[in-house]
PDB file of N, CA and C in Angstrom:
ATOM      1  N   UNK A   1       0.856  -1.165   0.000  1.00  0.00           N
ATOM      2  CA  UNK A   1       0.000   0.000   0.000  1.00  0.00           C
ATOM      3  C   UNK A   1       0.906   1.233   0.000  1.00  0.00           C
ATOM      4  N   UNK A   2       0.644   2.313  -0.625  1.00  0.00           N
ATOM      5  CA  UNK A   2       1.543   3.216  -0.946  1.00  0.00           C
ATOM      6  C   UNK A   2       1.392   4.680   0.015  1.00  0.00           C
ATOM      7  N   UNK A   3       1.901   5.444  -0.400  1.00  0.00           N
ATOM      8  CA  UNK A   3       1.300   6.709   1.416  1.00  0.00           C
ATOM      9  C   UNK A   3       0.620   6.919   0.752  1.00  0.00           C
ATOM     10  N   UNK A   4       0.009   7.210  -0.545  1.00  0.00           N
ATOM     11  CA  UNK A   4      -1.150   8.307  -0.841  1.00  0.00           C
ATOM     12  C   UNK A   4      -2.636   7.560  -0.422  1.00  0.00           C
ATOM     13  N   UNK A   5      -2.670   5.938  -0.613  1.00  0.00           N
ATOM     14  CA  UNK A   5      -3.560   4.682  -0.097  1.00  0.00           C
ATOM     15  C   UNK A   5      -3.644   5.270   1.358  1.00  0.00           C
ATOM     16  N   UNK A   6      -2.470   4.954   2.490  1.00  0.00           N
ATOM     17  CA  UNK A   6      -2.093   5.445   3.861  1.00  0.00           C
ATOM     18  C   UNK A   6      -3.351   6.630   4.052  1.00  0.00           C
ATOM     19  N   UNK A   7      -2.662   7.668   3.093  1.00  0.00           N
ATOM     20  CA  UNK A   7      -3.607   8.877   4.164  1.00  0.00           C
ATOM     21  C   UNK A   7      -5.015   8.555   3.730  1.00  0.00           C
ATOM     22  N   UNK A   8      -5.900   8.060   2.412  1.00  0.00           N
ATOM     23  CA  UNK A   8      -7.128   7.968   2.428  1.00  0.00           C
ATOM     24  C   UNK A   8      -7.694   7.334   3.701  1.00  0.00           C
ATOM     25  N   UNK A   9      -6.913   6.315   3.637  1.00  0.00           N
ATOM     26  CA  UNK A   9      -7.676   5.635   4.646  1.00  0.00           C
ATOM     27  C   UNK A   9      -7.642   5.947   5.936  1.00  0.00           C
ATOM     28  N   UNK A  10      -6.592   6.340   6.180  1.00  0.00           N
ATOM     29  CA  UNK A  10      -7.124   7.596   7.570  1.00  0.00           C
ATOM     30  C   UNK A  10      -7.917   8.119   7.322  1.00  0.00           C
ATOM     31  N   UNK A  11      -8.094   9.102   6.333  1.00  0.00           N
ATOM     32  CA  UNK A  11      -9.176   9.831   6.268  1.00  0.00           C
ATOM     33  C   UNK A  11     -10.743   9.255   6.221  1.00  0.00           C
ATOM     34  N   UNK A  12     -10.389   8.006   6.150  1.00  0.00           N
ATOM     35  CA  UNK A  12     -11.815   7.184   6.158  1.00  0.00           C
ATOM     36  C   UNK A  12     -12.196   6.591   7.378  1.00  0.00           C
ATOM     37  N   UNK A  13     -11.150   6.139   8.007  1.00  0.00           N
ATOM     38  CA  UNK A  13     -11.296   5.774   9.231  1.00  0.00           C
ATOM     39  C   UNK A  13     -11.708   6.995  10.122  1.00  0.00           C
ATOM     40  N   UNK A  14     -11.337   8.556   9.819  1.00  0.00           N
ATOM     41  CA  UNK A  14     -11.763   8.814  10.520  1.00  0.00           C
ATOM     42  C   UNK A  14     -13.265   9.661  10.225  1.00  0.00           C
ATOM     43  N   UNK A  15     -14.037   9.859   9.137  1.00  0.00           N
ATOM     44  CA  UNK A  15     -14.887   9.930   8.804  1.00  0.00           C
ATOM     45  C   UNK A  15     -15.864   9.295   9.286  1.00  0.00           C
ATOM     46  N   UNK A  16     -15.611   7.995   9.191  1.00  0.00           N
ATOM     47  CA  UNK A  16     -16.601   6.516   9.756  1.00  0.00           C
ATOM     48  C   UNK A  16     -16.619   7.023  10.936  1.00  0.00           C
ATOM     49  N   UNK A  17     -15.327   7.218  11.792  1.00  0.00           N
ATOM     50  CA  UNK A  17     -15.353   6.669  13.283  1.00  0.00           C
ATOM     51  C   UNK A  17     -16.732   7.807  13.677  1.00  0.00           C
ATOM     52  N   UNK A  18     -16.260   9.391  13.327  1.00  0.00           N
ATOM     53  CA  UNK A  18     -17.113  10.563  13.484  1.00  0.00           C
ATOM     54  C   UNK A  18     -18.700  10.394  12.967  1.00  0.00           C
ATOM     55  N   UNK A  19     -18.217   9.818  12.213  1.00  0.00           N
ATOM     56  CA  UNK A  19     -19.766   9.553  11.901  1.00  0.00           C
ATOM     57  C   UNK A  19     -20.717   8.550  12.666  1.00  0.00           C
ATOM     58  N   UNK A  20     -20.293   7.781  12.619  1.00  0.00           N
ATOM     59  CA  UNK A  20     -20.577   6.541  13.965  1.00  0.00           C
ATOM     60  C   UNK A  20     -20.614   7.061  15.275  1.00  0.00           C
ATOM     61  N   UNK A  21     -19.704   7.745  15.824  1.00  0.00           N
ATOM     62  CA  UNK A  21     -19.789   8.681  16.971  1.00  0.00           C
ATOM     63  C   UNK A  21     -20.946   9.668  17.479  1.00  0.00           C
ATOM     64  N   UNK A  22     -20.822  10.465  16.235  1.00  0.00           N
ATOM     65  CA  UNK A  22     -22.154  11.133  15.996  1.00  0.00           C
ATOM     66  C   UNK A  22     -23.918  11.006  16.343  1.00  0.00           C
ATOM     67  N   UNK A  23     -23.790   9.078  15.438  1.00  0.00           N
ATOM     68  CA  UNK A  23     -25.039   8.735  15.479  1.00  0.00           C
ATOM     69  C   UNK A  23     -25.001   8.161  16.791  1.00  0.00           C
ATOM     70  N   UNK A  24     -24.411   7.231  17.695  1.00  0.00           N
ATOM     71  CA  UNK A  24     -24.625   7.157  19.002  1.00  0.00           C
ATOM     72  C   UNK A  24     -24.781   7.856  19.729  1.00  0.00           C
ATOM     73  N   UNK A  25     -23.791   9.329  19.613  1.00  0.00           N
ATOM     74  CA  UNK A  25     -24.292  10.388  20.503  1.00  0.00           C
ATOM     75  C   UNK A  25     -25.218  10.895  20.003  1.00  0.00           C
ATOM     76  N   UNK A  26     -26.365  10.303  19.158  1.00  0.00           N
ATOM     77  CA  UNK A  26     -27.768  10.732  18.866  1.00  0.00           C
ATOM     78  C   UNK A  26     -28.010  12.682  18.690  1.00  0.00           C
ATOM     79  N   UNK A  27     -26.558  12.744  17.718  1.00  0.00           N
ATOM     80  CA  UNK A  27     -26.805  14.225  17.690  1.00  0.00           C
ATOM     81  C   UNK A  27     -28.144  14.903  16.989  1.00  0.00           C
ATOM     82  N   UNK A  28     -28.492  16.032  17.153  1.00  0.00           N
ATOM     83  CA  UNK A  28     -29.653  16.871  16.940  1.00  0.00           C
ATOM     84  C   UNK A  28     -29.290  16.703  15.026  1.00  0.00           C
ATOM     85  N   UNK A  29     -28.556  16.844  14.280  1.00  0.00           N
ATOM     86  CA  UNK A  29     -28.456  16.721  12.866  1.00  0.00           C
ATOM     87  C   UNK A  29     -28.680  16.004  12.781  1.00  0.00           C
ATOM     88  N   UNK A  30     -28.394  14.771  13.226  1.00  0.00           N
ATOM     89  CA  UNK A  30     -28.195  13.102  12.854  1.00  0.00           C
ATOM     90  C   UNK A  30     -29.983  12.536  12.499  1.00  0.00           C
ATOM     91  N   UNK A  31     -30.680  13.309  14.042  1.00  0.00           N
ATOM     92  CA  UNK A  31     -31.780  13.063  14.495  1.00  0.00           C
ATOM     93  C   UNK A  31     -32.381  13.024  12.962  1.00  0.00           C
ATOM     94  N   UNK A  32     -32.593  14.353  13.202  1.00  0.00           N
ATOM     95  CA  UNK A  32     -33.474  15.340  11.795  1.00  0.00           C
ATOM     96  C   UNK A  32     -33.115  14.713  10.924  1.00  0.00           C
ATOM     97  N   UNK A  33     -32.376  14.339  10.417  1.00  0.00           N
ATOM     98  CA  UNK A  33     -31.629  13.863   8.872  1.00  0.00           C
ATOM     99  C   UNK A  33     -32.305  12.662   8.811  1.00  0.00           C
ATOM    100  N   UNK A  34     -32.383  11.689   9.765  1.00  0.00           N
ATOM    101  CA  UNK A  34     -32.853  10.487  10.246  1.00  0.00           C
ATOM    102  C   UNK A  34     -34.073  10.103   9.811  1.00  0.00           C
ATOM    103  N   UNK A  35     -35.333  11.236  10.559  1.00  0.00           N
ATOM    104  CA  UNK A  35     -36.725  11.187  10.779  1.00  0.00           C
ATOM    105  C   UNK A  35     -36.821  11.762   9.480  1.00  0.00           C
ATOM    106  N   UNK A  36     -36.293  12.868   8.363  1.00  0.00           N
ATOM    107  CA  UNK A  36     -36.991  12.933   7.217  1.00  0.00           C
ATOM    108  C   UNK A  36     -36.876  11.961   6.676  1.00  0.00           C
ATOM    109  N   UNK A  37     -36.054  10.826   6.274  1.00  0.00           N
ATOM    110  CA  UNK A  37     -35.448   9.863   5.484  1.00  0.00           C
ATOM    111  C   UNK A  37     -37.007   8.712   6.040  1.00  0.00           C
ATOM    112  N   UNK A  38     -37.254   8.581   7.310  1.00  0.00           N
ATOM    113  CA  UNK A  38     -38.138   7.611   7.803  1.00  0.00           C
ATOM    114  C   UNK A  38     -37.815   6.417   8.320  1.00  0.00           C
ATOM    115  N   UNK A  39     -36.048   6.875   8.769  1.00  0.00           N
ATOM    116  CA  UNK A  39     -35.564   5.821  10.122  1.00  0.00           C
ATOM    117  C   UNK A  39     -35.160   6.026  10.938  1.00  0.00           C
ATOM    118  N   UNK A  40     -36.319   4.767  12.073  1.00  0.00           N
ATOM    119  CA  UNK A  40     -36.395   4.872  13.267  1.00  0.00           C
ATOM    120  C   UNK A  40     -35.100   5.806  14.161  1.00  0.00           C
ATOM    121  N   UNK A  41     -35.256   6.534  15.542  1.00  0.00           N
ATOM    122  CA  UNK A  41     -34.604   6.816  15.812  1.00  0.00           C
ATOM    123  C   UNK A  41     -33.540   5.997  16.993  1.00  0.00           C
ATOM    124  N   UNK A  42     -34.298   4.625  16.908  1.00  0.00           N
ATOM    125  CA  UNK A  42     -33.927   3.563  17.883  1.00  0.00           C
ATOM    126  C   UNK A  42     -32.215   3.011  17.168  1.00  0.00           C
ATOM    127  N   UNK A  43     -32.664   3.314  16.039  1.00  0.00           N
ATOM    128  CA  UNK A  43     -31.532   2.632  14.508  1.00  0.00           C
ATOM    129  C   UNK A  43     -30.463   3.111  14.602  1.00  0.00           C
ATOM    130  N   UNK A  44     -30.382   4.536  15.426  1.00  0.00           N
ATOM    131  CA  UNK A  44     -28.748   5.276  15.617  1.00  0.00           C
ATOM    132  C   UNK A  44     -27.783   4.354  16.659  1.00  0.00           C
ATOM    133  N   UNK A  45     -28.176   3.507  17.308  1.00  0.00           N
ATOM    134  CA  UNK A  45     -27.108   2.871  18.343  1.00  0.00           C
ATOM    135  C   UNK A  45     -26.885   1.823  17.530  1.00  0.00           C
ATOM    136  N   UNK A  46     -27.745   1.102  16.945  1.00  0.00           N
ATOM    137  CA  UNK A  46     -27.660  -0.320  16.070  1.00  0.00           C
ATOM    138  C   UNK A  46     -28.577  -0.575  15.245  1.00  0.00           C
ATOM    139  N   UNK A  47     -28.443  -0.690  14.159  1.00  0.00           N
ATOM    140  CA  UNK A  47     -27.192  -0.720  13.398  1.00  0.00           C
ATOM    141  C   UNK A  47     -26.744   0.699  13.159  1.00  0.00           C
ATOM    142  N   UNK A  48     -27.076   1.830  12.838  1.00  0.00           N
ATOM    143  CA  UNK A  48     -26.186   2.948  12.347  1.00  0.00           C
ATOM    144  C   UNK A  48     -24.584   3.011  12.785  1.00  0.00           C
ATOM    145  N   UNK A  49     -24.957   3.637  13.760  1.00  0.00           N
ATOM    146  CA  UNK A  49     -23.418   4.048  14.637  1.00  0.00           C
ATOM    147  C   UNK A  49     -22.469   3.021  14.934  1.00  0.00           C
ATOM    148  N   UNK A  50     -23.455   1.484  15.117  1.00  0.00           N
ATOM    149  CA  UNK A  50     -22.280   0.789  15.144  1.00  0.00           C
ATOM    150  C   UNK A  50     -21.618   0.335  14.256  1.00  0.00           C
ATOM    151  N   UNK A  51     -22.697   0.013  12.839  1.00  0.00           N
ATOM    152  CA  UNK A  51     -21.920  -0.587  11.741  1.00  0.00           C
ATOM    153  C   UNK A  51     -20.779   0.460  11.205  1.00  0.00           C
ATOM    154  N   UNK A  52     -21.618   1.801  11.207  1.00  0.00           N
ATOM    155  CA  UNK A  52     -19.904   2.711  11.235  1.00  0.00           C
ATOM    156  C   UNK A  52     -19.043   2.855  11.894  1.00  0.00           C
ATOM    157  N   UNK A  53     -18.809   2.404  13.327  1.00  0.00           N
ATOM    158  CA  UNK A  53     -18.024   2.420  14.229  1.00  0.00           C
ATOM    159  C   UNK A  53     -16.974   0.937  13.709  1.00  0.00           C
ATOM    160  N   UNK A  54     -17.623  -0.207  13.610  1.00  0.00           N
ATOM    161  CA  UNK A  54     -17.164  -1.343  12.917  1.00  0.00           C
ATOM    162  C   UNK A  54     -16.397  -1.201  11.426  1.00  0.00           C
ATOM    163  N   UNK A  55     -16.885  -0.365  10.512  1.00  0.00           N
ATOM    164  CA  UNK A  55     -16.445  -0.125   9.054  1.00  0.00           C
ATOM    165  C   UNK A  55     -14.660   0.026   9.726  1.00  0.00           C
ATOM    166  N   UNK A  56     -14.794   1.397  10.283  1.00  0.00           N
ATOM    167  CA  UNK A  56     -13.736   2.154  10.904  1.00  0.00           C
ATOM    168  C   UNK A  56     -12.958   1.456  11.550  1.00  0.00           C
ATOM    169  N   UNK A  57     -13.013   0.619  12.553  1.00  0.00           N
ATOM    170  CA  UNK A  57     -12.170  -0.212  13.220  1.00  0.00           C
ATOM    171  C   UNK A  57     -11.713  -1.673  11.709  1.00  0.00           C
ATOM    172  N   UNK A  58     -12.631  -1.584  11.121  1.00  0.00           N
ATOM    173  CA  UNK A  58     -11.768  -2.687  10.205  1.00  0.00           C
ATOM    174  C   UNK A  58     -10.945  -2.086   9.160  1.00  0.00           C
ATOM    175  N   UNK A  59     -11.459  -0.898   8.697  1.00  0.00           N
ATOM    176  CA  UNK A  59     -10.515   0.095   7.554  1.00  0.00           C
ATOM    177  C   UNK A  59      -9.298  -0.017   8.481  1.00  0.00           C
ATOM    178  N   UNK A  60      -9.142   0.342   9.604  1.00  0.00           N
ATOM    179  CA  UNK A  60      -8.167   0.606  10.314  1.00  0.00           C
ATOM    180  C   UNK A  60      -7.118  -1.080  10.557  1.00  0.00           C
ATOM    181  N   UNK A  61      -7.477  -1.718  10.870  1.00  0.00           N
ATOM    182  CA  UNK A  61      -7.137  -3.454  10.794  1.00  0.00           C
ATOM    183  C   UNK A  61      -6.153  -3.707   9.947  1.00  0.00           C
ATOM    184  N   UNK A  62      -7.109  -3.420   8.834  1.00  0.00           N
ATOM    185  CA  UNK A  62      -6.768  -3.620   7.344  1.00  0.00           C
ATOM    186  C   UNK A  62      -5.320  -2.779   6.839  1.00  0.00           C
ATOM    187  N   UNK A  63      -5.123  -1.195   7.972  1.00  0.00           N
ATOM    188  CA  UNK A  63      -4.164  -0.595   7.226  1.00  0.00           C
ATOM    189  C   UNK A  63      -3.142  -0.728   8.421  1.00  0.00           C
ATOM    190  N   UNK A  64      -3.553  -1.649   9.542  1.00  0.00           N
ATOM    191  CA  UNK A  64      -2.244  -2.056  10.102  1.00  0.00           C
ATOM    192  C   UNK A  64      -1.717  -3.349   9.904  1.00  0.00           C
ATOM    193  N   UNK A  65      -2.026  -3.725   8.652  1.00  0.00           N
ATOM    194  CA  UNK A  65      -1.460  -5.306   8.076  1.00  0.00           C
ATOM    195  C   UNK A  65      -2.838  -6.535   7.972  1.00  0.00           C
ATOM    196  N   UNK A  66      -3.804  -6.111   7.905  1.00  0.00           N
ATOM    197  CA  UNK A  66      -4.416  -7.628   7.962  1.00  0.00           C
ATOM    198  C   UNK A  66      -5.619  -7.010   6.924  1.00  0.00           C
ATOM    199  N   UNK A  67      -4.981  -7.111   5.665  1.00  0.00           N
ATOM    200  CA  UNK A  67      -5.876  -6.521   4.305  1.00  0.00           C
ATOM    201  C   UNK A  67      -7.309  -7.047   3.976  1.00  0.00           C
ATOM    202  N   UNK A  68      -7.265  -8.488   4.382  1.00  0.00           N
ATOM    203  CA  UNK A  68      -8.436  -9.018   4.546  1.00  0.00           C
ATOM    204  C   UNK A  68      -9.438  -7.958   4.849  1.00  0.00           C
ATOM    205  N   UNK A  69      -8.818  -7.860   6.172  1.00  0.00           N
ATOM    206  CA  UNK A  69      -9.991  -7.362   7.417  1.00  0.00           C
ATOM    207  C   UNK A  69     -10.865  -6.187   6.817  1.00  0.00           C
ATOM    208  N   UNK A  70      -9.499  -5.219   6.190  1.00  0.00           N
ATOM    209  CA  UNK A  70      -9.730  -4.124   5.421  1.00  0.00           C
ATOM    210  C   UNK A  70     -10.681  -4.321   4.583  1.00  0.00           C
ATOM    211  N   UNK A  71     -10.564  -5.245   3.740  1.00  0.00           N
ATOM    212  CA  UNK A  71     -11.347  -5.202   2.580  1.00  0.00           C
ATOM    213  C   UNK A  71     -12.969  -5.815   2.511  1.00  0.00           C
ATOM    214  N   UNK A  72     -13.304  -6.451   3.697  1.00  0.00           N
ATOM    215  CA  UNK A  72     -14.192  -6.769   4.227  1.00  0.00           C
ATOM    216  C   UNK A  72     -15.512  -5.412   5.018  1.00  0.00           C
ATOM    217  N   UNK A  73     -14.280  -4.866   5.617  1.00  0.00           N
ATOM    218  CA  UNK A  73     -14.927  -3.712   6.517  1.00  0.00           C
ATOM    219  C   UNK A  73     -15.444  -2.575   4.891  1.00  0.00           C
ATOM    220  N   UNK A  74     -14.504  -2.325   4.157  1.00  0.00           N
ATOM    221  CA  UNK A  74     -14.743  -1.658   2.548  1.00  0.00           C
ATOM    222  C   UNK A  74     -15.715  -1.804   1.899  1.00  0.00           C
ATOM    223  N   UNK A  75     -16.242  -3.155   1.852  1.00  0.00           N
ATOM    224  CA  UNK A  75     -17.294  -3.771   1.068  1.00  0.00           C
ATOM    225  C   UNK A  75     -18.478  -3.356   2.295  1.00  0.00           C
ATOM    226  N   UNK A  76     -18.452  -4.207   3.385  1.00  0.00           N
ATOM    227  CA  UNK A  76     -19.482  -3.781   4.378  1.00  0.00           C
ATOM    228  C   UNK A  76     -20.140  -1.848   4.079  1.00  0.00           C
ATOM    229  N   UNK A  77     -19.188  -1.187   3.877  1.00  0.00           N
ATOM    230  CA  UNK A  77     -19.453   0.139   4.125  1.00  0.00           C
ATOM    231  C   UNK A  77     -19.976   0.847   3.051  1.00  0.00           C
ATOM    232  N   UNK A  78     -19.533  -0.101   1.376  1.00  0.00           N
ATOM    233  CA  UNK A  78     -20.622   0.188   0.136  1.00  0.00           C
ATOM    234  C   UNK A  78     -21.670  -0.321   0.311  1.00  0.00           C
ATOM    235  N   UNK A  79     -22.364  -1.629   0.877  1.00  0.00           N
ATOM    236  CA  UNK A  79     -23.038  -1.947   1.322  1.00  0.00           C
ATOM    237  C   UNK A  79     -24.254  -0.739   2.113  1.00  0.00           C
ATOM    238  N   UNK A  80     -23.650  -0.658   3.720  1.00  0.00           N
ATOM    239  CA  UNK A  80     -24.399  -0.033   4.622  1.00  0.00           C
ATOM    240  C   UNK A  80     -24.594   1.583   3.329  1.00  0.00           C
ATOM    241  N   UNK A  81     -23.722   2.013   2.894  1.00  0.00           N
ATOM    242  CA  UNK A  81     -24.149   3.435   2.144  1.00  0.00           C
ATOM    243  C   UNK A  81     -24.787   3.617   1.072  1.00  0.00           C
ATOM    244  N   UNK A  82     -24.848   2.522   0.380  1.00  0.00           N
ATOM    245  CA  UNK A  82     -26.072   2.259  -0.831  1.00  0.00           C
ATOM    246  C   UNK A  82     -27.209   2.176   0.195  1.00  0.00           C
ATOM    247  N   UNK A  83     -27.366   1.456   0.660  1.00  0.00           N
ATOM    248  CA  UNK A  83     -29.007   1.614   1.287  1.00  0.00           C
ATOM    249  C   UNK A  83     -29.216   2.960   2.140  1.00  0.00           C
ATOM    250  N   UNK A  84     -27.673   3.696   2.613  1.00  0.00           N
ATOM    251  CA  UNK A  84     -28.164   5.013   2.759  1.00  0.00           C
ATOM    252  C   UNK A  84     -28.769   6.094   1.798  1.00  0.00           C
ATOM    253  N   UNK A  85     -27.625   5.848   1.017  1.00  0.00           N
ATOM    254  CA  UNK A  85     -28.807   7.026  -0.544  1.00  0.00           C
ATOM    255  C   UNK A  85     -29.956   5.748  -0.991  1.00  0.00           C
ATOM    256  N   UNK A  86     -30.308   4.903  -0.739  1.00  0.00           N
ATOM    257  CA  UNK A  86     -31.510   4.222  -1.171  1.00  0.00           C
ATOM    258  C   UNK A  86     -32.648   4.823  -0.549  1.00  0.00           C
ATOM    259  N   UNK A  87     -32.424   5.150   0.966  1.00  0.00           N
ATOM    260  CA  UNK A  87     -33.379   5.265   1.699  1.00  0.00           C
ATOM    261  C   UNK A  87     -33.620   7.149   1.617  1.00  0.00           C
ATOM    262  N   UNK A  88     -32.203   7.871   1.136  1.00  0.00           N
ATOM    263  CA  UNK A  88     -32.705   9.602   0.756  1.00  0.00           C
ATOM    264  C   UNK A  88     -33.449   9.438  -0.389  1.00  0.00           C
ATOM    265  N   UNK A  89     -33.203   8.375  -1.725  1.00  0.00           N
ATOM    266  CA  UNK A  89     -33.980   8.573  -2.602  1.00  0.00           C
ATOM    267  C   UNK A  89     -35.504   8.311  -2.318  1.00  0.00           C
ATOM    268  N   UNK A  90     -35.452   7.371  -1.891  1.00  0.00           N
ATOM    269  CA  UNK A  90     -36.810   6.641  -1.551  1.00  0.00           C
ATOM    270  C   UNK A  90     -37.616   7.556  -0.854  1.00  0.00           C
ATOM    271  N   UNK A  91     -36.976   8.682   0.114  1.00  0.00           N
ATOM    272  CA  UNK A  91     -37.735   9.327   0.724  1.00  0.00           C
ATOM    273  C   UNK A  91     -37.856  10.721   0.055  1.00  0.00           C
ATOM    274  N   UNK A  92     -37.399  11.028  -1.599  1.00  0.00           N
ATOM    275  CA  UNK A  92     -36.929  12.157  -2.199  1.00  0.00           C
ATOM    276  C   UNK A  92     -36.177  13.386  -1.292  1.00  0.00           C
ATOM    277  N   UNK A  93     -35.123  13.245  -0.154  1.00  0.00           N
ATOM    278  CA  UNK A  93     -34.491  13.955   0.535  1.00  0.00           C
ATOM    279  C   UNK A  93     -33.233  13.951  -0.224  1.00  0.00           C
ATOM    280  N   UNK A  94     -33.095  15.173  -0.927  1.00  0.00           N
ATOM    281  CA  UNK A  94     -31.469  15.903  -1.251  1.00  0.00           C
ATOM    282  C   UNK A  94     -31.128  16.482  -0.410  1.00  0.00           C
ATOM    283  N   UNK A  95     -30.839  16.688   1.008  1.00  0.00           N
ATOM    284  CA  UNK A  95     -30.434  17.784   1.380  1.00  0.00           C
ATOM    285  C   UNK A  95     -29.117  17.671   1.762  1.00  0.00           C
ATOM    286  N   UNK A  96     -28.068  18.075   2.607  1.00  0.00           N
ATOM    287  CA  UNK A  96     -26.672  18.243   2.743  1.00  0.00           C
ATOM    288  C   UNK A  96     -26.322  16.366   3.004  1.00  0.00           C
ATOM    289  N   UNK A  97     -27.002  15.675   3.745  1.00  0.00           N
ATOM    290  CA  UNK A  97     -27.103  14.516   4.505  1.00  0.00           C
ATOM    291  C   UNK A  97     -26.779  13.732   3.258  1.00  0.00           C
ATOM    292  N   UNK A  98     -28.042  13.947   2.128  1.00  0.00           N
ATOM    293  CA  UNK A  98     -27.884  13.219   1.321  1.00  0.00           C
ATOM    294  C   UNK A  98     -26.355  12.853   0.547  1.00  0.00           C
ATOM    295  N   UNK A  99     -26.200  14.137   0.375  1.00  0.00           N
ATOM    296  CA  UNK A  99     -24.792  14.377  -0.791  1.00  0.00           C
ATOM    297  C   UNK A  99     -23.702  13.990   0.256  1.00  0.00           C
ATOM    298  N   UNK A 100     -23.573  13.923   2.198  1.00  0.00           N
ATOM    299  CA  UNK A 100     -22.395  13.173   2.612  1.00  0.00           C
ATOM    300  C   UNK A 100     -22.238  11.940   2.710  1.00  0.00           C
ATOM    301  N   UNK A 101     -23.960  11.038   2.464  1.00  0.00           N
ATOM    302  CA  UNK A 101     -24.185   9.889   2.249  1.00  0.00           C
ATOM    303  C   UNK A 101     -23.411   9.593   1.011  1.00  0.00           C
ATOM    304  N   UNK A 102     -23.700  10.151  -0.004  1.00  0.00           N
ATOM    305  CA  UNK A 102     -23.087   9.886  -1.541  1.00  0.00           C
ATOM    306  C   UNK A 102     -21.410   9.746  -1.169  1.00  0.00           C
ATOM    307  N   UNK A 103     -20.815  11.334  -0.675  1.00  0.00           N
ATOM    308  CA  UNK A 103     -19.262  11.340  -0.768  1.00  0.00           C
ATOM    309  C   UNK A 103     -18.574  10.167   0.586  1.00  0.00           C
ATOM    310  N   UNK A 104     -19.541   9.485   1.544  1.00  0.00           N
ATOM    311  CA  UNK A 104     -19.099   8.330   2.195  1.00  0.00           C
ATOM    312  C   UNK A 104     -19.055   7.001   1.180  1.00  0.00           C
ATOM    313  N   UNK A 105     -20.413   6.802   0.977  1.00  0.00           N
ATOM    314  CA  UNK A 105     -20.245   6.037  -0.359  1.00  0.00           C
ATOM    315  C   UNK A 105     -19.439   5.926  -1.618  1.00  0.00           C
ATOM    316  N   UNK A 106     -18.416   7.139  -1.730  1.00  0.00           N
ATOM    317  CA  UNK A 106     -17.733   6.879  -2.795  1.00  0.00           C
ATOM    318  C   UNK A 106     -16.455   7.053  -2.665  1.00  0.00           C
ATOM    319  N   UNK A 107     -16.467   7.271  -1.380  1.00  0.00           N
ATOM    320  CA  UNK A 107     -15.043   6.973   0.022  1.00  0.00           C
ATOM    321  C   UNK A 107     -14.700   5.390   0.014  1.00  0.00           C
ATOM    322  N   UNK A 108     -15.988   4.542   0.159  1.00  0.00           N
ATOM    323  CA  UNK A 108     -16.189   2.966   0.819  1.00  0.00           C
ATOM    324  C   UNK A 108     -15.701   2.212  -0.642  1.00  0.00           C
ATOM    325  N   UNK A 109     -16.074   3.040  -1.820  1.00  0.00           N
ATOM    326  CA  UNK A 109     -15.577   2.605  -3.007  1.00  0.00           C
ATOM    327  C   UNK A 109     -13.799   2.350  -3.128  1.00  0.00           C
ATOM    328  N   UNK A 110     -13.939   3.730  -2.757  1.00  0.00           N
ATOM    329  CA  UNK A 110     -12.323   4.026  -3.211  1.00  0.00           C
ATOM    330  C   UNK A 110     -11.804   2.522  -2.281  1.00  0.00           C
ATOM    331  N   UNK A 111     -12.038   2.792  -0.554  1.00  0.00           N
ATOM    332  CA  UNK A 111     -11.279   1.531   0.079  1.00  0.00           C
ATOM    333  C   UNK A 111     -11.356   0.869  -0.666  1.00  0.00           C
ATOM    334  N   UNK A 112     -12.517  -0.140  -1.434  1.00  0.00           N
ATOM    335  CA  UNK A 112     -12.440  -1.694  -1.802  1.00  0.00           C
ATOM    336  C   UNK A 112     -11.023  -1.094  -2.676  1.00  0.00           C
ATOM    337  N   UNK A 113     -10.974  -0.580  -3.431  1.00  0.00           N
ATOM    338  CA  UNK A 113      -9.732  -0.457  -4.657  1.00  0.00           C
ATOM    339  C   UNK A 113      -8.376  -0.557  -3.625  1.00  0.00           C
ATOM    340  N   UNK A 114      -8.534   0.403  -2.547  1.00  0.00           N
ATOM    341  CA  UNK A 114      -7.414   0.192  -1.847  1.00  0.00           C
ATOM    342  C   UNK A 114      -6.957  -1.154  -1.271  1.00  0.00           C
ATOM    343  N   UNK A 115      -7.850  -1.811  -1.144  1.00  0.00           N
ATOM    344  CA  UNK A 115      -7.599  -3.255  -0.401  1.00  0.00           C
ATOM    345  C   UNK A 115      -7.389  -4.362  -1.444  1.00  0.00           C
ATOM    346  N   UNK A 116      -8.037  -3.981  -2.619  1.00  0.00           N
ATOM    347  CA  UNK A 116      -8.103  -5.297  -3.428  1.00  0.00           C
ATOM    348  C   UNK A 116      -6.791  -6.306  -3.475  1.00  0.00           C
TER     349      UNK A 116
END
């Protein structure tokens, strides 16, 4: 893996972690962003926050030697973020939420390339 690989994935790890952080600490944005979309607000401890808390701890795995792990946690996180813009489309919500759903989602992309 090369440094320019290195810093993305910091930068992803720490995106996830904040973001995951976020939704457990059931912030007031998170909330709102949440209830227009039309999920539950029970959904921020589990799965939300944790499966991003999990993405993050395996991006991270992955970039201290165990690529597997990485590339597992990568896929998991295109996964969990397609059904996030599934669920802004579905609910026709563009608003800021939407478009960091998209640029996480095309963060979770980049990892798989990084891990492959």
């Amino acid at each position: 893996m090369n440094a320019l690989a290195h810093v993305v994935t910091l930068v992803a790890v720490a995106a996830y972690a904040l973001s995951g952080a976020g939704a457990l600490a059931r912030l007031p944005v998170i909330r709102t962003g949440m209830a227009a979309v039309g999920v539950p607000e029970r959904w921020l401890i589990f799965p939300i926050g944790t499966l991003k808390l999990a993405g993050a701890a395996g991006l991270l795995i992955g970039l201290l030697g165990v690529p597997s792990v990485g590339a597992a946690a990568a896929v998991g996180l295109v996964l969990y973020f397609t059904c996030a813009v599934a669920f802004h489309l579905r609910a026709g919500d563009y608003s800021p939420q939407f478009v960091l759903a998209n640029l996480l989602l095309a963060l979770a992309v980049v990892e798989v390339v990084v891990f492959r």
